[in-house]
N, C-alpha and C. Protein backbone atom coordinates (compact mmCIF):
# COMPACT_ATOMS: atom_id res chain seq x y z
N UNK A 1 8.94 121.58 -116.40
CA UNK A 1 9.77 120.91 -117.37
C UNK A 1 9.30 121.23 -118.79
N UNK A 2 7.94 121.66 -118.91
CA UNK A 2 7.51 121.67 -120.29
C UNK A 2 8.28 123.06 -121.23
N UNK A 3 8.09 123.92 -119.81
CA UNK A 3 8.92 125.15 -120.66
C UNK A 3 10.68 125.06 -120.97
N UNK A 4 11.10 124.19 -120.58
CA UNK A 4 12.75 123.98 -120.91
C UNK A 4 12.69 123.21 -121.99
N UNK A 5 11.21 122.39 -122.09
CA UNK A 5 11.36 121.58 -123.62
C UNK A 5 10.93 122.73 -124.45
N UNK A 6 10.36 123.29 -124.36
CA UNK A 6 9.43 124.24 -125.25
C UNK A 6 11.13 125.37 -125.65
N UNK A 7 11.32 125.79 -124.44
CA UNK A 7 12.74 126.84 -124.81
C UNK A 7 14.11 125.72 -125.73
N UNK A 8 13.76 124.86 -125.82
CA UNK A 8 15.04 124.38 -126.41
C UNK A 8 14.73 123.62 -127.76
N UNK A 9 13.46 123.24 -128.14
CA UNK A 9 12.92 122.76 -129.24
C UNK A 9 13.52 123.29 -130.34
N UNK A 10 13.50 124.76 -130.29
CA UNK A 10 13.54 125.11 -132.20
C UNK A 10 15.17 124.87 -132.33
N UNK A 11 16.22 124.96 -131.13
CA UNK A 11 17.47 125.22 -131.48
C UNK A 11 18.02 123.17 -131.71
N UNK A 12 17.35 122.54 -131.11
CA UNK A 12 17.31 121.20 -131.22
C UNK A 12 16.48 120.59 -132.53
N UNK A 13 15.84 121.24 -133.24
CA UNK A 13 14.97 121.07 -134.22
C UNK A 13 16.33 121.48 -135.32
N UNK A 14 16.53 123.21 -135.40
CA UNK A 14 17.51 123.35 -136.02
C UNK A 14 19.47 122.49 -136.45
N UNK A 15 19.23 121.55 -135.04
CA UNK A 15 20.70 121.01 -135.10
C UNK A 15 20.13 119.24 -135.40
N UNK A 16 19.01 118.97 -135.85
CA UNK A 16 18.86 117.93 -136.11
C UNK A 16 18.73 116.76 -134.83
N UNK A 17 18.41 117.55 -133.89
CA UNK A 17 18.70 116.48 -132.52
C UNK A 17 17.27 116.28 -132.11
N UNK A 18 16.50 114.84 -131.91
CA UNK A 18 15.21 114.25 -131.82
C UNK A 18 15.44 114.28 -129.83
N UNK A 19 14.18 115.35 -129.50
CA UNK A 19 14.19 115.19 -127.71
C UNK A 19 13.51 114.18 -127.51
N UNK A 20 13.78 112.79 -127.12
CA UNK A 20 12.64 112.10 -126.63
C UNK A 20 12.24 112.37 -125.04
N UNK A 21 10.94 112.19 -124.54
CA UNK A 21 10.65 112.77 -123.13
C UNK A 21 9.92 111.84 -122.55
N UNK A 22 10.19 111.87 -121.34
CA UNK A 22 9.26 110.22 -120.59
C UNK A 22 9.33 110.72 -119.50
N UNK A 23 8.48 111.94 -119.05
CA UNK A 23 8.17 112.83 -118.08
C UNK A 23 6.74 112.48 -117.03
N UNK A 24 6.96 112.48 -115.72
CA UNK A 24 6.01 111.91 -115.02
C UNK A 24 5.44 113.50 -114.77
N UNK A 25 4.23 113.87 -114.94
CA UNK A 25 3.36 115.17 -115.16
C UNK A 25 2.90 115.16 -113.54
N UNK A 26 3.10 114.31 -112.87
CA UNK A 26 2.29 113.90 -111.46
C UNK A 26 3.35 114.68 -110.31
N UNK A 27 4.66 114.96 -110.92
CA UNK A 27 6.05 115.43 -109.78
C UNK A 27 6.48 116.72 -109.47
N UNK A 28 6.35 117.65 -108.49
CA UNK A 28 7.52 118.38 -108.86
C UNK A 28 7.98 118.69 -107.40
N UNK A 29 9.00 119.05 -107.50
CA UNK A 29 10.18 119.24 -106.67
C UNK A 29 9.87 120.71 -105.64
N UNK A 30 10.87 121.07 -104.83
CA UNK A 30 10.92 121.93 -103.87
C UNK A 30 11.95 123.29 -105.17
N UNK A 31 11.47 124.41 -104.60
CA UNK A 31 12.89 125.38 -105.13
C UNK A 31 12.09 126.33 -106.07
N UNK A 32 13.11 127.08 -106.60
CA UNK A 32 12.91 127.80 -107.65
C UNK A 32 12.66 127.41 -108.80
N UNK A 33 11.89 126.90 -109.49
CA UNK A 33 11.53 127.15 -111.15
C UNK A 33 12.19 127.32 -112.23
N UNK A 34 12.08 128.48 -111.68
CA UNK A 34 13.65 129.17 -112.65
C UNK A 34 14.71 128.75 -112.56
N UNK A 35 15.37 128.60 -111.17
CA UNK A 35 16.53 127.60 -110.83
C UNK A 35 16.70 126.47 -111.88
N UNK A 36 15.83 125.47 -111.20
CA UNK A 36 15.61 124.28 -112.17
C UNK A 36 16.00 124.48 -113.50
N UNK A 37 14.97 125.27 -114.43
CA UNK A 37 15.26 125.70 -115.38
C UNK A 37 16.30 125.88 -116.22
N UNK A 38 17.52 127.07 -115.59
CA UNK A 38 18.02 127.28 -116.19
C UNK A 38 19.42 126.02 -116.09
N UNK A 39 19.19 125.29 -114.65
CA UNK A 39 20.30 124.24 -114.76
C UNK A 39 19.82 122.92 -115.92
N UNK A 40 18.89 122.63 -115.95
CA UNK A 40 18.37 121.89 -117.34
C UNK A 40 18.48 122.58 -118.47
N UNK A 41 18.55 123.30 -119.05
CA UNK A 41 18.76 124.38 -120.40
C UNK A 41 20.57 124.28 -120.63
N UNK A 42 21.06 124.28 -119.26
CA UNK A 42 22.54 124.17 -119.50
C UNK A 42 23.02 123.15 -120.15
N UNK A 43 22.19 121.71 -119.41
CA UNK A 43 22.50 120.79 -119.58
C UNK A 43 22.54 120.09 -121.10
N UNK A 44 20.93 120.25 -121.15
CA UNK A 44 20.61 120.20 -122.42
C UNK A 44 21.43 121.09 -124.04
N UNK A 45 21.67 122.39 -123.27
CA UNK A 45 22.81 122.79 -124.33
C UNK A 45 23.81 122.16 -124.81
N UNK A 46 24.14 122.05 -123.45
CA UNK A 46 25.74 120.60 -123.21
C UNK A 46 26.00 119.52 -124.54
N UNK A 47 24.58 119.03 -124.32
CA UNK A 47 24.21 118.06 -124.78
C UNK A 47 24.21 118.45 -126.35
N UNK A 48 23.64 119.42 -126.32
CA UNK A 48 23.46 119.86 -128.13
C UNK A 48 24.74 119.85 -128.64
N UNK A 49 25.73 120.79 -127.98
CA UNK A 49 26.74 121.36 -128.35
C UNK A 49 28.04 119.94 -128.57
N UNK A 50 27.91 119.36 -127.84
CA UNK A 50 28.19 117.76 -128.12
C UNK A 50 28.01 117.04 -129.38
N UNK A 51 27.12 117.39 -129.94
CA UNK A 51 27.03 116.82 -131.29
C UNK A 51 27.43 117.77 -132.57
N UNK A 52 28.48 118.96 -132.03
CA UNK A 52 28.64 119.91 -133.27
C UNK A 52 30.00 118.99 -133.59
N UNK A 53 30.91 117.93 -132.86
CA UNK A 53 32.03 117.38 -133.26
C UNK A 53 32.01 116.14 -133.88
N UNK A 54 30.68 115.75 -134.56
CA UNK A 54 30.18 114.28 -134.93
C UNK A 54 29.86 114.46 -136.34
N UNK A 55 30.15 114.11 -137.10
CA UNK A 55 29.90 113.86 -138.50
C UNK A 55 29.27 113.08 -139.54
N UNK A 56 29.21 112.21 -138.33
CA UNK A 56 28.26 110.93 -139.18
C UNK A 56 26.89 111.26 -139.13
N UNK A 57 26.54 109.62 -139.82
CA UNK A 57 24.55 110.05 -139.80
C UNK A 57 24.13 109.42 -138.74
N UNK A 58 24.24 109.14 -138.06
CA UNK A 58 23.54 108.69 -136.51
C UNK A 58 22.37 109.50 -136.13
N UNK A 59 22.04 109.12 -135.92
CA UNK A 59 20.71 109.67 -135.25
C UNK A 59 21.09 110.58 -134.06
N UNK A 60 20.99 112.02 -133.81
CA UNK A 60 21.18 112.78 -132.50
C UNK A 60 19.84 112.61 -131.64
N UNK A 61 20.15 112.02 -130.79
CA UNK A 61 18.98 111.57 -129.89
C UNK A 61 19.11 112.29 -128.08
N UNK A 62 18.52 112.89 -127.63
CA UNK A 62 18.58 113.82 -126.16
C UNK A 62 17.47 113.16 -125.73
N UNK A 63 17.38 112.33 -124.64
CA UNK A 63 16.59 111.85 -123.83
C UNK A 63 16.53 112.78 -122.24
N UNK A 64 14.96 113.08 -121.69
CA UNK A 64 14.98 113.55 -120.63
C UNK A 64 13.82 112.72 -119.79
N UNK A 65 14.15 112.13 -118.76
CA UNK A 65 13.86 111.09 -118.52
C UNK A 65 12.91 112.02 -116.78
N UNK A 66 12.15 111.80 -116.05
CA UNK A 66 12.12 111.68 -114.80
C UNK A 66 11.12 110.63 -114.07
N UNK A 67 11.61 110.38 -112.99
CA UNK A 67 10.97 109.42 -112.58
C UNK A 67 10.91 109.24 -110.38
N UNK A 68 9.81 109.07 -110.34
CA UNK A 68 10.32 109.77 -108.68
C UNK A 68 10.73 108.30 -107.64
N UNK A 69 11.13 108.57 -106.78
CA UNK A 69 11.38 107.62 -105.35
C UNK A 69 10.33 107.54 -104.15
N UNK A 70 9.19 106.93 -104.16
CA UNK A 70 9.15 107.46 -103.03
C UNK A 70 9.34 107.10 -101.88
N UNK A 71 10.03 106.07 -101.55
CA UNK A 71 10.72 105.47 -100.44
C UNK A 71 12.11 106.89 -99.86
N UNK A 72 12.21 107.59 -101.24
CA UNK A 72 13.42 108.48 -100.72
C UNK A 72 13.19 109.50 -100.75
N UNK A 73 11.26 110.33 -101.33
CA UNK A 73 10.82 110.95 -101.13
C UNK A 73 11.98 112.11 -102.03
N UNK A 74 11.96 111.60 -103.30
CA UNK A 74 12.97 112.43 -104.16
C UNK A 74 12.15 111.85 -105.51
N UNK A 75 12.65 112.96 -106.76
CA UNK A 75 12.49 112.92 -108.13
C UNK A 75 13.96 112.71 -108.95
N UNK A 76 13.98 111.79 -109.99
CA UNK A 76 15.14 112.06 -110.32
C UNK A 76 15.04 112.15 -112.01
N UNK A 77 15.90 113.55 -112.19
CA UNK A 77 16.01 113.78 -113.54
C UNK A 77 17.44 113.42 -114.85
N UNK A 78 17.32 112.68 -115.77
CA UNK A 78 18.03 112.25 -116.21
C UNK A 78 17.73 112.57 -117.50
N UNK A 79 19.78 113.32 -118.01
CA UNK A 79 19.29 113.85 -119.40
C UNK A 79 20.34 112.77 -119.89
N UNK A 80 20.37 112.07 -121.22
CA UNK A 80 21.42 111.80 -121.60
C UNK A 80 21.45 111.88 -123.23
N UNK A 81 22.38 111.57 -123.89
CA UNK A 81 22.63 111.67 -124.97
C UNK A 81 23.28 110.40 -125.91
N UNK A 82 23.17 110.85 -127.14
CA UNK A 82 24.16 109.66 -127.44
C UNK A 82 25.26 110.02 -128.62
N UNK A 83 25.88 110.88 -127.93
CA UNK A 83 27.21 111.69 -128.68
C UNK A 83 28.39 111.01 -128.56
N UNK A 84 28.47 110.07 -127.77
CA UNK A 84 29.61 109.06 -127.62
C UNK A 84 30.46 109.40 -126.66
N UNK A 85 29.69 110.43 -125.38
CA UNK A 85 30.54 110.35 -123.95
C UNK A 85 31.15 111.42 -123.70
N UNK A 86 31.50 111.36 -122.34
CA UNK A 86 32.89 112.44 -121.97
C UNK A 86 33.92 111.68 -121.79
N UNK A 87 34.76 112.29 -122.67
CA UNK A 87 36.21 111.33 -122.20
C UNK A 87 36.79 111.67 -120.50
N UNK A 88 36.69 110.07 -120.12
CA UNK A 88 37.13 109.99 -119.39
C UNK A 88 38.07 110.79 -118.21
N UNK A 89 38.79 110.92 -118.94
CA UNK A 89 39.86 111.61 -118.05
C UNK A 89 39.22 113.22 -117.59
N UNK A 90 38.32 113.98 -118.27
CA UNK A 90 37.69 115.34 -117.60
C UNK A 90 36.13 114.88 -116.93
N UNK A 91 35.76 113.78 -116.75
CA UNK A 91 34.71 113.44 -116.15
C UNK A 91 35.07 114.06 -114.79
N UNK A 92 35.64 114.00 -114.27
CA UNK A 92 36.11 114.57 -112.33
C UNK A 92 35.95 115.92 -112.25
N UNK A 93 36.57 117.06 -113.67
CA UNK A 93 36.80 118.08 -113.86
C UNK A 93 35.50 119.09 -114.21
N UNK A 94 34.36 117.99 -114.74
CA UNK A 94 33.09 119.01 -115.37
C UNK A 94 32.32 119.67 -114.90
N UNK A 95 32.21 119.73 -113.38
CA UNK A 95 31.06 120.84 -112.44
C UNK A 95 32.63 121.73 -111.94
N UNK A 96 34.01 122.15 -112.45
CA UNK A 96 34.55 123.02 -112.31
C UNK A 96 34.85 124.50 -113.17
N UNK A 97 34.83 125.44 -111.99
CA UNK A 97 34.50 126.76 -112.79
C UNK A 97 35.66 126.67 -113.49
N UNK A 98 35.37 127.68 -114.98
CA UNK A 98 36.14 127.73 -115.94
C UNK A 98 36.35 126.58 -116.64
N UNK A 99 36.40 125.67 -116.36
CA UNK A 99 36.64 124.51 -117.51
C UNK A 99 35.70 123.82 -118.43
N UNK A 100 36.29 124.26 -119.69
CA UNK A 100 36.00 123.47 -120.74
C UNK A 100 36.28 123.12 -122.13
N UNK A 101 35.94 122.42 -122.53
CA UNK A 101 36.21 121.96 -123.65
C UNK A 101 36.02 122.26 -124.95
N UNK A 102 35.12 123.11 -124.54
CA UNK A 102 34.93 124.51 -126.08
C UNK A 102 36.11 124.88 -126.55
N UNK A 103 36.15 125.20 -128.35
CA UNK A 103 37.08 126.29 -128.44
C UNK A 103 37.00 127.46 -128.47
N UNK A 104 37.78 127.93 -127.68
CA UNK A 104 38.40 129.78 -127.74
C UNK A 104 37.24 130.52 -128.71
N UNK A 105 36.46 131.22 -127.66
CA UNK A 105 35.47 132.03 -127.34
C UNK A 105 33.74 131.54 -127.73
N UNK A 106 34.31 130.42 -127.25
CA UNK A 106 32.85 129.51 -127.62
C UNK A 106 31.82 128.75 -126.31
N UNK A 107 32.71 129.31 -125.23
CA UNK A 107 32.29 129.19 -124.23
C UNK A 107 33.10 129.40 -122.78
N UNK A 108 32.67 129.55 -121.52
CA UNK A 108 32.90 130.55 -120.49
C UNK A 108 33.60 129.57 -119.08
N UNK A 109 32.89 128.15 -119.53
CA UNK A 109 33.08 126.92 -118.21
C UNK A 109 32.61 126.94 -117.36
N UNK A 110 31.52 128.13 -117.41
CA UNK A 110 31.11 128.51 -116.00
C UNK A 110 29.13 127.44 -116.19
N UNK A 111 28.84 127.36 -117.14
CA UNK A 111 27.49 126.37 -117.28
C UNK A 111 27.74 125.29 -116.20
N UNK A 112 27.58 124.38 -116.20
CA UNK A 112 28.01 122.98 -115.38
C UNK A 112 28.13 123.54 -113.58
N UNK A 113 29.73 124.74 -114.17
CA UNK A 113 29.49 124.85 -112.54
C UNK A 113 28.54 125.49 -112.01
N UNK A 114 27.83 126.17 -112.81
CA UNK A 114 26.42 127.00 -112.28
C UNK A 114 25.05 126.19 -111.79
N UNK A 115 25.33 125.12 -113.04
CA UNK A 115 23.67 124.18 -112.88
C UNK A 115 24.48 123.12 -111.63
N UNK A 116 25.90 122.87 -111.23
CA UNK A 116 26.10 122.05 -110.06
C UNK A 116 25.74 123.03 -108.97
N UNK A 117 26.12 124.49 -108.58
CA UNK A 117 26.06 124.94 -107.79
C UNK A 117 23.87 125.41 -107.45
N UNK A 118 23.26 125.38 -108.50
CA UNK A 118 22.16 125.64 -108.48
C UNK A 118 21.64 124.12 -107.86
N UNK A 119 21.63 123.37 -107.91
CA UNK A 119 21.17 121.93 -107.58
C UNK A 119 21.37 121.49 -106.53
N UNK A 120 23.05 121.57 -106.11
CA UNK A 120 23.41 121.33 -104.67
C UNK A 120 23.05 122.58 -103.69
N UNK A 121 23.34 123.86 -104.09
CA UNK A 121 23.17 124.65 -102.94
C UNK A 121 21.77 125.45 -102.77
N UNK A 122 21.16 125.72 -104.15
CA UNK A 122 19.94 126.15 -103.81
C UNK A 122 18.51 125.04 -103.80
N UNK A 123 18.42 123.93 -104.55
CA UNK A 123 17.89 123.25 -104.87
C UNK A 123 17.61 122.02 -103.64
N UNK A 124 19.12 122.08 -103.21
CA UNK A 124 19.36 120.81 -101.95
C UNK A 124 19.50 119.35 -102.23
N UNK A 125 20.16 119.87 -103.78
CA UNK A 125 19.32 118.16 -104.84
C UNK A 125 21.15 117.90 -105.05
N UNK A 126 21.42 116.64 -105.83
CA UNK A 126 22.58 115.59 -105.65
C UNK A 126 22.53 116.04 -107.71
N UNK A 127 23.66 115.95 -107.97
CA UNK A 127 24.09 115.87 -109.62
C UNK A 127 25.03 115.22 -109.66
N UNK A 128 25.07 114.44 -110.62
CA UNK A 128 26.08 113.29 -110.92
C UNK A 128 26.28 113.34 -112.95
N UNK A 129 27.34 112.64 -113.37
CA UNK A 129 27.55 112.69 -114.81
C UNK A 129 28.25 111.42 -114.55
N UNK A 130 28.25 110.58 -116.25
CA UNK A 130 28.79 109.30 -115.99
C UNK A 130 28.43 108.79 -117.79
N UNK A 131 29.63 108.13 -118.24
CA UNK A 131 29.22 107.70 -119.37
C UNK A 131 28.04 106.23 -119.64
N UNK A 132 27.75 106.46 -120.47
CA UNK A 132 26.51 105.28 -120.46
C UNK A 132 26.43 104.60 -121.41
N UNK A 133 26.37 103.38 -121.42
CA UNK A 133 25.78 102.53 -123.04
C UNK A 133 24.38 102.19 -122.68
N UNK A 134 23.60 102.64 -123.94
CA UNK A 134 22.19 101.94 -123.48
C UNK A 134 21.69 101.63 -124.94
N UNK A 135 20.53 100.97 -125.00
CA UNK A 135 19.73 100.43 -126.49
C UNK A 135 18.71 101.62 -126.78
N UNK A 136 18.34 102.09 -127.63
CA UNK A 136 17.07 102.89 -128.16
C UNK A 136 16.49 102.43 -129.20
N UNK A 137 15.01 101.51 -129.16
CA UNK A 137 14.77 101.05 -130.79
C UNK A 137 15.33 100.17 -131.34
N UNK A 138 16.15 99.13 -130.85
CA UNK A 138 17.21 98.18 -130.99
C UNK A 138 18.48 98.69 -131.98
N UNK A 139 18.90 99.66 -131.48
CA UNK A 139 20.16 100.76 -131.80
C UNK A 139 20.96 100.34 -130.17
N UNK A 140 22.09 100.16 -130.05
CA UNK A 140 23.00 100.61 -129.25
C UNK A 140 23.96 102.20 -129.14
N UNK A 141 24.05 102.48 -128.05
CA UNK A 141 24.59 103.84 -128.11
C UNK A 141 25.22 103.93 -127.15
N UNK A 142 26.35 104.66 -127.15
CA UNK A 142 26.90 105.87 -126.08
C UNK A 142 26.45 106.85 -125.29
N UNK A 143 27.14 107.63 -124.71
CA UNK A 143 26.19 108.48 -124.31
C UNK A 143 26.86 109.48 -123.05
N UNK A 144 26.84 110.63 -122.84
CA UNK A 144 26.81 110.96 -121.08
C UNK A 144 25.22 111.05 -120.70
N UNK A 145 25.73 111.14 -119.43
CA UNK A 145 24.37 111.01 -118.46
C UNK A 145 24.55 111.58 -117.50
N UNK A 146 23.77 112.79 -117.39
CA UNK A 146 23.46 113.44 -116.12
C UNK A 146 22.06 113.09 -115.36
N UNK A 147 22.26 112.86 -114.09
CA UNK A 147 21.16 112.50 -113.16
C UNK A 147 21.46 113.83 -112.09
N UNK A 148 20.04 113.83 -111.61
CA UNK A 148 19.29 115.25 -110.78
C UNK A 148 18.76 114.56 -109.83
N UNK A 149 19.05 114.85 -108.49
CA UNK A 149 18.12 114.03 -107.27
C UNK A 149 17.73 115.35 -106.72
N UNK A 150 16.47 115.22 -106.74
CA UNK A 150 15.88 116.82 -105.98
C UNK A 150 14.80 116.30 -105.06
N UNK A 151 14.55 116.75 -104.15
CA UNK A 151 13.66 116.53 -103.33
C UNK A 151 12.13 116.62 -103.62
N UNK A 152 11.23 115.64 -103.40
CA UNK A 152 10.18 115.69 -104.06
C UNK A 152 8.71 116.35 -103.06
N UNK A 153 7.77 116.88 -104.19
CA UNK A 153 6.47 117.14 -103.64
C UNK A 153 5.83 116.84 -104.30
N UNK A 154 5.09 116.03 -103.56
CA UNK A 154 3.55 115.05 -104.55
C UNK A 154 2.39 116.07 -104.51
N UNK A 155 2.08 116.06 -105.86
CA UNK A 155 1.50 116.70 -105.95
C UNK A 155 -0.45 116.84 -105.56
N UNK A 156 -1.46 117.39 -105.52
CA UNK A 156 -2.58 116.62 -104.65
C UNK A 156 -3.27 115.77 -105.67
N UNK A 157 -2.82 115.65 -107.15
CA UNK A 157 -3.19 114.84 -108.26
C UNK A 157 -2.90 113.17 -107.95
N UNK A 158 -1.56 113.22 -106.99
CA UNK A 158 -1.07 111.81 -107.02
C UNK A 158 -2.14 111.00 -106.58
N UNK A 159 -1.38 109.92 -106.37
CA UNK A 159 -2.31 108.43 -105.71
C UNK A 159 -0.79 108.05 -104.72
């Protein structure tokens, strides 16, 4: 996880967006690396690119959250934001190829369905999106929220 924060810092630095991280160092999952990787980098783009339609001074805030199960013997990763959501009505539509909400030649639609297809089919892990209100700092916010259920391996550090 450190290198997807590390790869996305300067372009999140540059767009004014604060990553907060509340990462358990004790977890990691089954799969490819890289996999992982590049479906979090998507996400997190997502997320950036979300705040190029906002104008105000709000604070751009990207939270990446993980935290494990072990009753379900899973990790779960949660990015969210507080850009003020996916509207509704394309929430059903966003892990489909080609679609999106970019304008004309600003993007491909194929992100989402790549980091869904990397998660469910190589990963073996569950992805979900869903709008969110939550508090930060006694701020209220909006938000989407993507959650990652990947299968977990404790590592020989745990307890």
């Amino acid at each position: 996880m450190d290198k997807c924060i590390d790869l996305v810092t300067a372009s999140f630095d540059s767009n004014t967006i604060r990553l907060i991280k509340e990462i358990d160092e004790k977890i990691n999952s089954y799969g490819d690396p890289k996999q992982l990787l590049q479906a979090l980098i998507n996400i997190l783009n997502n997320a950036k690119d979300a705040f190029k339609n906002i104008n105000d001074s709000r604070d751009r805030l990207v939270f990446i959250i993980s935290v494990k199960e072990i009753e379900k013997d899973s990790i779960i990763i949660e990015i969210k934001d507080n850009a003020g959501g996916i509207p509704e009505e394309i929430l059903p539509r966003i892990f489909e190829p080609y679609f999106t909400t970019k304008d004309e030649g600003r993007g491909t639609g194929l992100g989402l369905y790549i980091t869904h297809t990397i998660i469910t089919k190589h990963l073996k892990g569950k992805i979900k999106v869903e709008n969110e209100s939550f508090e930060y700092e006694g701020t209220k916010y909006v938000g989407a929220k993507f959650s990652i259920t990947l299968p977990l391996i404790l590592s020989v550090n745990d307890n």
